[in-house]
N, C-alpha and C. Protein backbone atom coordinates (compact mmCIF):
# COMPACT_ATOMS: atom_id res chain seq x y z
N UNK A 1 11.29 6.64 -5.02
CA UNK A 1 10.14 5.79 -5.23
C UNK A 1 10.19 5.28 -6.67
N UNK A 2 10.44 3.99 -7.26
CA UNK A 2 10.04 3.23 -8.31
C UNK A 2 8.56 2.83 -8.34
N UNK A 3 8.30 3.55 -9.75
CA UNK A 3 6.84 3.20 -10.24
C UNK A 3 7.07 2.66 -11.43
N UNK A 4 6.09 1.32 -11.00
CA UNK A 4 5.72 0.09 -12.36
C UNK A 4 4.70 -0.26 -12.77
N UNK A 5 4.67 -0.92 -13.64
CA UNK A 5 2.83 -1.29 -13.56
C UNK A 5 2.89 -2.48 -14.12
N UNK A 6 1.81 -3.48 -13.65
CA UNK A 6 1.98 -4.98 -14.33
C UNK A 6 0.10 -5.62 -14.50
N UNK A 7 0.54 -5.83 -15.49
CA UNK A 7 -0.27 -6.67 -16.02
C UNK A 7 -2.17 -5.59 -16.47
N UNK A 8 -1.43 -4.60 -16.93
CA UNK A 8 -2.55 -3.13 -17.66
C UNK A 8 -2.63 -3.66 -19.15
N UNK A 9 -4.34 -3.44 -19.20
CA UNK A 9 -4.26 -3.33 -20.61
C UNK A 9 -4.72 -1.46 -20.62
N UNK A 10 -4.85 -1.02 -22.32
CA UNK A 10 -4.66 -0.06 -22.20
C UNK A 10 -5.69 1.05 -21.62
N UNK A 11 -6.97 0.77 -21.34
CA UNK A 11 -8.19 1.30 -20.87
C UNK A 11 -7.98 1.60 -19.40
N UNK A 12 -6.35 0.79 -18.99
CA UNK A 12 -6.65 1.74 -17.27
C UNK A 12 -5.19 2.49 -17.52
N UNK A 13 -4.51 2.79 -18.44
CA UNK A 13 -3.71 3.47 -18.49
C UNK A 13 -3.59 4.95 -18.00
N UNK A 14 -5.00 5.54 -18.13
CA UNK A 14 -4.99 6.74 -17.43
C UNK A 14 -5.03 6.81 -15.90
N UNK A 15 -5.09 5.63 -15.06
CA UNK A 15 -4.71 5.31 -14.06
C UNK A 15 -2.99 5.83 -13.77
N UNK A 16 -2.72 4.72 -14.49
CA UNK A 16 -1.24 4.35 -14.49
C UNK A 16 -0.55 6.14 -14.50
N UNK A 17 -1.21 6.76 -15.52
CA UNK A 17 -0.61 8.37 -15.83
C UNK A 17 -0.73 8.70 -14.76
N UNK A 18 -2.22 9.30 -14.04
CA UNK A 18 -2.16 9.79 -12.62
C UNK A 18 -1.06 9.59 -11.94
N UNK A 19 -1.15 8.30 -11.66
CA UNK A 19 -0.30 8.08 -10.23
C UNK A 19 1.02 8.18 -10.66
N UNK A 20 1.52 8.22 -11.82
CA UNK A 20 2.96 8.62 -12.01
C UNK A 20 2.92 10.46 -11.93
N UNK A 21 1.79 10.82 -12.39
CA UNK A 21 1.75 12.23 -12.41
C UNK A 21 1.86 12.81 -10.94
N UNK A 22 0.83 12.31 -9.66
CA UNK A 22 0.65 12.74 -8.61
C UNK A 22 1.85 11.93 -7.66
N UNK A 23 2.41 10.86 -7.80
CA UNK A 23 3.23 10.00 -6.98
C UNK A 23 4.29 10.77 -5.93
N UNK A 24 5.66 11.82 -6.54
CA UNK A 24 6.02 12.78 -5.76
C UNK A 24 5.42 13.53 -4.91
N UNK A 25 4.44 14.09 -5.13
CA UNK A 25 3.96 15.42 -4.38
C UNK A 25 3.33 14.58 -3.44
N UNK A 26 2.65 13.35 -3.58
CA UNK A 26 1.69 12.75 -3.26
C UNK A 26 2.54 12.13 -2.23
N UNK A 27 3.83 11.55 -2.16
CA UNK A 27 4.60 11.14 -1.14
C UNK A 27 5.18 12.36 -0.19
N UNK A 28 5.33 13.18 -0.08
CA UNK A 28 5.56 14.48 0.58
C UNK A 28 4.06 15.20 1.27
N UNK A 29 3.46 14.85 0.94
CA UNK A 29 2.02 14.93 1.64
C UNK A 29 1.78 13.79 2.51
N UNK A 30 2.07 12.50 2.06
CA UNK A 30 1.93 11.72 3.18
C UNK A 30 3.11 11.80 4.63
N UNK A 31 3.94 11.96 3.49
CA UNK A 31 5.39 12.09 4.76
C UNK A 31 4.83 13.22 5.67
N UNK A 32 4.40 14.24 5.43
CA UNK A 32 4.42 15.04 6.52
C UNK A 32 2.77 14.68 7.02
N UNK A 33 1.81 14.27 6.58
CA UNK A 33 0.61 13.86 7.27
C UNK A 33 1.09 12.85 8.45
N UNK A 34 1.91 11.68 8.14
CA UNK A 34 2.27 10.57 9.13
C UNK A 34 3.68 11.28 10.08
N UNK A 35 3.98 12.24 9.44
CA UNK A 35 5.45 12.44 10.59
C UNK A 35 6.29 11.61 10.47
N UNK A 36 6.59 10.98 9.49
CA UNK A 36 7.62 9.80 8.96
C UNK A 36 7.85 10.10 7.69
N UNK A 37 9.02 9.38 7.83
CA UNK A 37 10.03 9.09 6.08
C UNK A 37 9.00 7.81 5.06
N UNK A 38 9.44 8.18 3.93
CA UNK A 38 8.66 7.66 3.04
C UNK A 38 9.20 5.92 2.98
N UNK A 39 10.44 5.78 3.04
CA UNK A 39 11.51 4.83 2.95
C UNK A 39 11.60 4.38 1.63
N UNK A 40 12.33 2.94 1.23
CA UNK A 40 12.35 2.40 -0.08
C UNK A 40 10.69 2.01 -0.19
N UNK A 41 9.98 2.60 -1.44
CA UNK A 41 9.37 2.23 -1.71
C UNK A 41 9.11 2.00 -2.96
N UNK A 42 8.09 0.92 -3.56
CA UNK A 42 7.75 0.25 -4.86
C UNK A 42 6.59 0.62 -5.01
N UNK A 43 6.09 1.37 -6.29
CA UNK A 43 4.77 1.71 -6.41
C UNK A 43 4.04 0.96 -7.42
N UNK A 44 3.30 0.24 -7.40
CA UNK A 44 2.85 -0.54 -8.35
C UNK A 44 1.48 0.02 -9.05
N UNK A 45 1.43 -0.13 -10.16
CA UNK A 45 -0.18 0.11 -10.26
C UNK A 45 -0.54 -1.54 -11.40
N UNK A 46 -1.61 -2.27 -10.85
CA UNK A 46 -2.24 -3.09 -11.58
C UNK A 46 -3.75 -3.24 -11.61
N UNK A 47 -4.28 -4.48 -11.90
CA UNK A 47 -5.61 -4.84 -11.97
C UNK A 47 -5.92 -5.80 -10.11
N UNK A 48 -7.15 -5.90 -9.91
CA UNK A 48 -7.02 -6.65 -9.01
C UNK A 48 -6.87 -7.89 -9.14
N UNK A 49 -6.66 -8.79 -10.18
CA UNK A 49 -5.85 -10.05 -10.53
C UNK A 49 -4.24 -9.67 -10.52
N UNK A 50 -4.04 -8.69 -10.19
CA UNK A 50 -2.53 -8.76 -10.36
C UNK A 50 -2.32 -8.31 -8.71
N UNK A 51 -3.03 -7.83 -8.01
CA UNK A 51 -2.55 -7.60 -6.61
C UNK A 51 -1.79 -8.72 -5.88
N UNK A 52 -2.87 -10.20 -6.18
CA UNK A 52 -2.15 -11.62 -5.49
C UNK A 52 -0.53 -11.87 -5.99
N UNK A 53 -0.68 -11.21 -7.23
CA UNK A 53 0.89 -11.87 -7.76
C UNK A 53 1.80 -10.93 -7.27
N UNK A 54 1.43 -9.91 -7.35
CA UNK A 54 2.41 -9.26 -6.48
C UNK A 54 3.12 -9.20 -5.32
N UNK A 55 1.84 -9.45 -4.14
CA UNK A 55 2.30 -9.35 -2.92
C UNK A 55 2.44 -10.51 -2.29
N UNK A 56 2.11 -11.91 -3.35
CA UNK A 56 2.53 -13.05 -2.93
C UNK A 56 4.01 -13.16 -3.49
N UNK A 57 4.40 -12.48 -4.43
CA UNK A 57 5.60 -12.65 -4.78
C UNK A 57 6.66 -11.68 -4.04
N UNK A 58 6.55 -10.62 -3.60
CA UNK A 58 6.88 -9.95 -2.47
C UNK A 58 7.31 -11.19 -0.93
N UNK A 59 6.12 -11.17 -0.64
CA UNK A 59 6.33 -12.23 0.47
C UNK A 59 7.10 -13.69 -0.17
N UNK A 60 6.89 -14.05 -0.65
CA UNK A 60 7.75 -15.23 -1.23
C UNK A 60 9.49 -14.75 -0.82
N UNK A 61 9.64 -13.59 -1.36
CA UNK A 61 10.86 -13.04 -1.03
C UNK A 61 11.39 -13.55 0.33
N UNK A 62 10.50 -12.98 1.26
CA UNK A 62 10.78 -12.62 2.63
C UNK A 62 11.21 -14.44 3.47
N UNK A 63 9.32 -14.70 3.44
CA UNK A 63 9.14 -15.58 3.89
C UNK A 63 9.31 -16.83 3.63
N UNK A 64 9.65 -17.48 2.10
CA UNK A 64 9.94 -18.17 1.81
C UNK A 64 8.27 -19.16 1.29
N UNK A 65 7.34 -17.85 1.29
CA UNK A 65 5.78 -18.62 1.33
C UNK A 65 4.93 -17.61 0.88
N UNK A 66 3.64 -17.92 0.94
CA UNK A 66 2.79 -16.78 0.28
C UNK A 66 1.67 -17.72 0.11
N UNK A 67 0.47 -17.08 0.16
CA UNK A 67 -0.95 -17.62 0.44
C UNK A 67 -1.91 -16.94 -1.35
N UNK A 68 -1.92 -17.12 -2.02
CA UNK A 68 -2.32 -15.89 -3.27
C UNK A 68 -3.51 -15.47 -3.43
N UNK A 69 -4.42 -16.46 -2.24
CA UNK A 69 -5.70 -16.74 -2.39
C UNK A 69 -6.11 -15.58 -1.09
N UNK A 70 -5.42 -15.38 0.06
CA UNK A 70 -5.49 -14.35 1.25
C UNK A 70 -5.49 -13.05 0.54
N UNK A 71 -4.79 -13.19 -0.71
CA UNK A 71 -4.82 -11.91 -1.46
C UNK A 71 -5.86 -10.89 -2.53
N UNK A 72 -6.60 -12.23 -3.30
CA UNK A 72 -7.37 -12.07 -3.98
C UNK A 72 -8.68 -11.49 -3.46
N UNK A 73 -8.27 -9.84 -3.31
CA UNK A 73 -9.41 -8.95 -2.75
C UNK A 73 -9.62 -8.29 -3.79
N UNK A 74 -10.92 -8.91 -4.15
CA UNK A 74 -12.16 -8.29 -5.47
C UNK A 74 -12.04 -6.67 -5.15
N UNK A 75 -12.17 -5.56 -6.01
CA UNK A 75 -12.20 -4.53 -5.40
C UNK A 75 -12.07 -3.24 -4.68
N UNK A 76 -10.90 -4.16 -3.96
CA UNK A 76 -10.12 -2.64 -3.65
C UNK A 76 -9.14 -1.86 -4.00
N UNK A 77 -9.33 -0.86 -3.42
CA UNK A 77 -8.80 0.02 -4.02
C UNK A 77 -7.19 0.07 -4.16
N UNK A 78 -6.37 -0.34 -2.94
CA UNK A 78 -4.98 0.16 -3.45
C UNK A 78 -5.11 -1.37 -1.91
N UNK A 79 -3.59 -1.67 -1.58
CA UNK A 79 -2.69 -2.79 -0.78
C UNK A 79 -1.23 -2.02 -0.30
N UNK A 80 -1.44 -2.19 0.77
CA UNK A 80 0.17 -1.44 0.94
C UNK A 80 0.89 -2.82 2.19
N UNK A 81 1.91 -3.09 1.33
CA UNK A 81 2.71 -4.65 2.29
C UNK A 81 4.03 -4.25 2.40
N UNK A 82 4.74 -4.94 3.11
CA UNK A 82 6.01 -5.01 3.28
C UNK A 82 6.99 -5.93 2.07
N UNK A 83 7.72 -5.48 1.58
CA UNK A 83 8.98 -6.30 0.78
C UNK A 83 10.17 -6.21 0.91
N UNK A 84 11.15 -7.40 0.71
CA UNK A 84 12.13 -6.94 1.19
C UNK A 84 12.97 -5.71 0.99
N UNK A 85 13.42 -5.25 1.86
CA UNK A 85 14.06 -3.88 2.00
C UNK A 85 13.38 -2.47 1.76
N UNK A 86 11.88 -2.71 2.07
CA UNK A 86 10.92 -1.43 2.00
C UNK A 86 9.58 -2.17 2.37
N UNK A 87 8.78 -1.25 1.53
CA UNK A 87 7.40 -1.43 1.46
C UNK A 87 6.80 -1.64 -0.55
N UNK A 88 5.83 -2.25 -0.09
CA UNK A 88 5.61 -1.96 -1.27
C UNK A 88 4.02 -1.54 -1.72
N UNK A 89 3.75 -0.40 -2.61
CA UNK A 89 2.08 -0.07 -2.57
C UNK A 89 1.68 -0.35 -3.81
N UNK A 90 0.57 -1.05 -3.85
CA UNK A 90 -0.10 -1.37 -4.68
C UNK A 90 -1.82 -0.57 -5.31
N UNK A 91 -1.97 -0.03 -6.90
CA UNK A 91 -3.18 0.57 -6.61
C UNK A 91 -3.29 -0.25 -7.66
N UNK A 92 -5.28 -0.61 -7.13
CA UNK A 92 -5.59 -1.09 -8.15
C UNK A 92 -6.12 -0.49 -8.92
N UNK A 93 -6.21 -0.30 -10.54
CA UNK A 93 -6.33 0.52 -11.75
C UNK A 93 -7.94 0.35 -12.12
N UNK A 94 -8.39 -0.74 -12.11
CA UNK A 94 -10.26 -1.11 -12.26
C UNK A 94 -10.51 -0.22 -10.76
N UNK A 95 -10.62 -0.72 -9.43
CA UNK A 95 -10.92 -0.17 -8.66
C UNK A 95 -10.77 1.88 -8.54
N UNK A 96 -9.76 2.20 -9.13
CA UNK A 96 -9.85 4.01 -9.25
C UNK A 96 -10.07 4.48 -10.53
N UNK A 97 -10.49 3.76 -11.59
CA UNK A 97 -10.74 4.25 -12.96
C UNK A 97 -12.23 5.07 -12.80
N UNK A 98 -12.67 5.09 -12.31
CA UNK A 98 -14.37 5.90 -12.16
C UNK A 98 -13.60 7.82 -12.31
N UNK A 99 -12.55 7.39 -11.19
CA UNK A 99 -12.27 9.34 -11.32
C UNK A 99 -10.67 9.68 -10.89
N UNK A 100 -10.06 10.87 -11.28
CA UNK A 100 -8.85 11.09 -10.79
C UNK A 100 -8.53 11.47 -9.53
N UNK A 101 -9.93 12.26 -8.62
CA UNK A 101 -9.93 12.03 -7.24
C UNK A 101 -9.52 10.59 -6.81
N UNK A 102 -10.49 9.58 -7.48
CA UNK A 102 -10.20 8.56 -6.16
C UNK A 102 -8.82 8.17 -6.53
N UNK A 103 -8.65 8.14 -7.55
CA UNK A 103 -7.00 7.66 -7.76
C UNK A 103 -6.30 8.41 -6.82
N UNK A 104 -6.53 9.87 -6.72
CA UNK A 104 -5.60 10.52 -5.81
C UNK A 104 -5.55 9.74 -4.24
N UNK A 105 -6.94 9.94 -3.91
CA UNK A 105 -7.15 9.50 -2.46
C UNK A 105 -6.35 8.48 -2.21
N UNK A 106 -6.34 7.14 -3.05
CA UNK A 106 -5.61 5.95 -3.27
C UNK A 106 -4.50 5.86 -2.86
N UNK A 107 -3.81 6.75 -3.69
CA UNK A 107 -2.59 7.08 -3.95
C UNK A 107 -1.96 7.42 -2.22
N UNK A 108 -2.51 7.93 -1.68
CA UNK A 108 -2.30 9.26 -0.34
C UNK A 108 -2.11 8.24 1.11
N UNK A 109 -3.35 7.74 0.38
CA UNK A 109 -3.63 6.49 1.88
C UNK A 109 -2.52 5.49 1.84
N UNK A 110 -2.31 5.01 0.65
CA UNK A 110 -1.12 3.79 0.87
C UNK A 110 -0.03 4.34 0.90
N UNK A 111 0.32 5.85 0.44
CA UNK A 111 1.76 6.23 0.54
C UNK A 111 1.87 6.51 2.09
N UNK A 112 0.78 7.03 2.66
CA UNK A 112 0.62 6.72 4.49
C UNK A 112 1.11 5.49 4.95
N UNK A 113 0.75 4.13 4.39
CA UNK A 113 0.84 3.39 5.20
C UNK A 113 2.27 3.11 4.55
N UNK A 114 2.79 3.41 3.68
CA UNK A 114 3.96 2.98 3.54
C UNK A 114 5.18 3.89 4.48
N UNK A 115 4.99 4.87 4.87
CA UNK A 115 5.51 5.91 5.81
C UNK A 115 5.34 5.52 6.89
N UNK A 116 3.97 4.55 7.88
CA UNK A 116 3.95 3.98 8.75
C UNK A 116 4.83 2.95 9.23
N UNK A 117 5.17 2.04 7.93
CA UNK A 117 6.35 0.93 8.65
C UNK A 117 7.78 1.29 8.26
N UNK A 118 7.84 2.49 8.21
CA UNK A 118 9.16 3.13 8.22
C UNK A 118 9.40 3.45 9.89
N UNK A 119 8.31 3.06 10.25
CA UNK A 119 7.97 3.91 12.08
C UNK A 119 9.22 2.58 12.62
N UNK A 120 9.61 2.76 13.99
CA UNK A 120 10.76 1.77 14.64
C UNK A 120 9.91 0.88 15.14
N UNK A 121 10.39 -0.47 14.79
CA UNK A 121 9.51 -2.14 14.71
C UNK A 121 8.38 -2.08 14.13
N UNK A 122 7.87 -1.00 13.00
CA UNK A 122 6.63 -1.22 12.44
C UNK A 122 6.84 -2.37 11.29
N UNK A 123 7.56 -2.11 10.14
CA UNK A 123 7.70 -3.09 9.45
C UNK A 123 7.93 -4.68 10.28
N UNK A 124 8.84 -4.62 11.10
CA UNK A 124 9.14 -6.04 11.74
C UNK A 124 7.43 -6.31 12.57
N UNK A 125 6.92 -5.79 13.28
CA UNK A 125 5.74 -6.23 13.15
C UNK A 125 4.63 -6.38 12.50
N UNK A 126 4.91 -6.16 10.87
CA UNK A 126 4.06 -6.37 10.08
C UNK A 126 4.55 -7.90 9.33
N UNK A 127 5.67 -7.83 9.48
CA UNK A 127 6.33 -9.42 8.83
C UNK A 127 6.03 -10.40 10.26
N UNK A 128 6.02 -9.89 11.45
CA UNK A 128 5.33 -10.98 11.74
C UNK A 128 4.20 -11.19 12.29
N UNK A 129 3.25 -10.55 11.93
CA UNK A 129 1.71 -10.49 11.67
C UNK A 129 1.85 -11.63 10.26
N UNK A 130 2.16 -11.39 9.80
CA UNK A 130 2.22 -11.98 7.80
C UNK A 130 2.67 -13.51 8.68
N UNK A 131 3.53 -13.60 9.28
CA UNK A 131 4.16 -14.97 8.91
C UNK A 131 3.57 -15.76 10.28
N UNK A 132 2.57 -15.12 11.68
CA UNK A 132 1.50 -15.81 12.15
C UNK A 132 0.33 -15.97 11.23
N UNK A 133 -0.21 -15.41 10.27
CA UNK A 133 -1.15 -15.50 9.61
C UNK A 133 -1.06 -16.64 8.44
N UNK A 134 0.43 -16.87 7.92
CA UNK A 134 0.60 -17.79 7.26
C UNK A 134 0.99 -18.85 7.85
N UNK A 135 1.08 -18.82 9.29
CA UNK A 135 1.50 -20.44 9.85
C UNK A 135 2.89 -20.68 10.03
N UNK A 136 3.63 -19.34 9.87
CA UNK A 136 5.12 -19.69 9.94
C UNK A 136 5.98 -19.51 11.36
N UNK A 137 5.13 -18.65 12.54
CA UNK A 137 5.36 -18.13 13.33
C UNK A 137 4.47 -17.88 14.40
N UNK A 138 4.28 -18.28 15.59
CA UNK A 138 2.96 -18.02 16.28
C UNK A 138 3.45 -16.61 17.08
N UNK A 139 2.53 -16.07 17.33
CA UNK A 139 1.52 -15.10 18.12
C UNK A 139 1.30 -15.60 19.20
N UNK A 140 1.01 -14.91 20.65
CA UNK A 140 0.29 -14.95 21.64
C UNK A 140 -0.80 -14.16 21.30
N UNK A 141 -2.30 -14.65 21.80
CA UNK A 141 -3.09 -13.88 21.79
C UNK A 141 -3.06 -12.61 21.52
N UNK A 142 -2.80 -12.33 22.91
CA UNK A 142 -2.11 -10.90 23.66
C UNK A 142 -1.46 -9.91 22.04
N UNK A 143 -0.74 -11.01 21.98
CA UNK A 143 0.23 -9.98 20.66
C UNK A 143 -0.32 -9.80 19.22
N UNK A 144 -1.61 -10.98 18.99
CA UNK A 144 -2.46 -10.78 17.92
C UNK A 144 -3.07 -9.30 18.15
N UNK A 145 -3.65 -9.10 19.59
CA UNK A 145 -4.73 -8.16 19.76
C UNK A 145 -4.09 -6.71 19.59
N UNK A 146 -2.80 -6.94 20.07
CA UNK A 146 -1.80 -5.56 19.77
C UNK A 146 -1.26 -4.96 18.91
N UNK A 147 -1.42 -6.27 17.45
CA UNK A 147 -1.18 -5.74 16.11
C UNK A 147 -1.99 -5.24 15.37
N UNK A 148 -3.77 -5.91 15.82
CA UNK A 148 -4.79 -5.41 15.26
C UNK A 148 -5.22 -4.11 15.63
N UNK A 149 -5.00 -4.01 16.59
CA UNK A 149 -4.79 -2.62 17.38
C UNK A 149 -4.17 -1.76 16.96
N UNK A 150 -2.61 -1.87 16.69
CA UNK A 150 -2.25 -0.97 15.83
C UNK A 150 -2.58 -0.96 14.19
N UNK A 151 -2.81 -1.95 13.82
CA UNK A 151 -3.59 -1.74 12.05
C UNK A 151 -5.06 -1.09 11.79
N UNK A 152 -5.84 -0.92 13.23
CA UNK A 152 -6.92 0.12 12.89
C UNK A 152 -6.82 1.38 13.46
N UNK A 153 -5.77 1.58 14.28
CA UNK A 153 -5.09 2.58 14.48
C UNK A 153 -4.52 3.63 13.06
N UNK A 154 -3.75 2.87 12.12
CA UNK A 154 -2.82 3.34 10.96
C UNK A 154 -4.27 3.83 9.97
N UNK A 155 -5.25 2.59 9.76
CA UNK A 155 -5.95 3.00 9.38
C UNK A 155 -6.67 4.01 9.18
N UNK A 156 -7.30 4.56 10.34
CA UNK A 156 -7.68 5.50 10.83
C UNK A 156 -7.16 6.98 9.80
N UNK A 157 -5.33 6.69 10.52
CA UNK A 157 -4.09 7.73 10.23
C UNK A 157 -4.84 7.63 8.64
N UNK A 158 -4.69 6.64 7.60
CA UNK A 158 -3.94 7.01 6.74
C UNK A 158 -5.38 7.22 5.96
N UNK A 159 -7.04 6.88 6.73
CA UNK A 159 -7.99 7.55 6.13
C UNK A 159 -8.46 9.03 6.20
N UNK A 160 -7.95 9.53 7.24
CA UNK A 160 -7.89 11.11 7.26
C UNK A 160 -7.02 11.46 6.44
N UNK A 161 -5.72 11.05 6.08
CA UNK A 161 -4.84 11.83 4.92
C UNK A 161 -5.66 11.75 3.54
N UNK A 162 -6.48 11.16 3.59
CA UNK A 162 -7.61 11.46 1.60
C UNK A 162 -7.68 12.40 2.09
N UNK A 163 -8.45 13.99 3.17
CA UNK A 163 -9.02 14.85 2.61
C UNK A 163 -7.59 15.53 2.11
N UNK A 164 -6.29 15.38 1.53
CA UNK A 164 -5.00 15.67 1.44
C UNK A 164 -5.47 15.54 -0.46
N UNK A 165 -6.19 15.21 -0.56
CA UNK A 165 -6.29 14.49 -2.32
C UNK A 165 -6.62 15.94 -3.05
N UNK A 166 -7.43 16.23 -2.39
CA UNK A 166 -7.54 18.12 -2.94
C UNK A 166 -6.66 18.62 -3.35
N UNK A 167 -6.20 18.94 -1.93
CA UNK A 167 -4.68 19.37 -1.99
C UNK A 167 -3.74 19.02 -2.93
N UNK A 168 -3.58 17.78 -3.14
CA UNK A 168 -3.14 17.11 -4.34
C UNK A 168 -3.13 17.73 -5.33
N UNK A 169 -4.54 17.39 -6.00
CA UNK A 169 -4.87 17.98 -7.73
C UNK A 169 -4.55 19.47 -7.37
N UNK A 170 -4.66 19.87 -6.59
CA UNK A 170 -4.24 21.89 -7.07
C UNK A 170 -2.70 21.75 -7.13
N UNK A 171 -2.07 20.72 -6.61
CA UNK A 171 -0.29 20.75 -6.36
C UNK A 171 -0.03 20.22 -8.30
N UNK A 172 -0.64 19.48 -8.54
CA UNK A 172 -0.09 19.20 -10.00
C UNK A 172 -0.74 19.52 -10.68
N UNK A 173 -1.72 20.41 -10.69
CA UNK A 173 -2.51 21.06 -11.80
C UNK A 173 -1.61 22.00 -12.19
């Protein structure tokens, strides 16, 4: 797992520490919460002005496109997308600066979902969820309803792995 951080000033830096501090243990907790491999993954930590640049520049990769404005979610907490040749998770540093719990929780849930499209055709149906949503590729109904289906499905998965955040802080304390 490569951890980076873009575009921090220094007041969320203790962000940035956490999740380099908890990131290992924290991927081995998800791996065995989801029953999957972690795969190539990119761990990012930024602001939520830096989420769009990221994962539009990610997809730019792929797709040859990117929407920056689909991205610009005020708020939350962490983004977990596909890039080429992995996944890539994003936390945002304003959104978990209140406490080192939620950073943990953060941390747990997207390293879940990044263990999820390691699953067989998960990633390939997340690129093309991305590239019906951007207009590059249509969907049948039918196959919209089966992806949303499985994304509140994962959800679900990867909101039961927070009570794992406990667990966490006693693993790197």
């Amino acid at each position: 797992m490569r951890i980076v951080t873009h575009r921090l000033s220094g007041r969320h830096r203790s962000v940035a520490d956490r999740v380099r501090q908890v990131a290992d243990e924290a991927g081995r907790l998800a791996s065995r919460h989801a029953r999957s491999g972690l795969g190539n993954v990119e761990l990012a930590v930024t602001t939520g002005r830096g989420i769009p640049d990221l994962v539009s520049t990610a997809h730019e990769r792929i797709f040859n496109f990117s929407d920056w404005d689909a991205w610009d979610v005020p708020g939350v907490a962490g983004v977990t997308t596909i890039r080429r040749g992995g996944s890539l998770v994003i936390v945002n540093a304003e959104a978990n600066r209140g406490s080192l719990a939620e950073a943990d929780m953060t941390v747990i849930h997207e390293l879940v979902h990044a263990c999820q499209l390691t699953r067989t055709g998960a990633w390939e149906l997340a690129a093309r969820r991305h590239a019906h949503q951007y207009g590059i590729e249509f969907m049948t109904d039918r196959e919209v309803r089966t992806a949303e289906t499985q994304f509140v499905r994962e959800e679900r998965e990867a909101e039961k792995a927070e009570r794992l955040a406990s667990q966490l802080a006693r693993a790197v304390a």
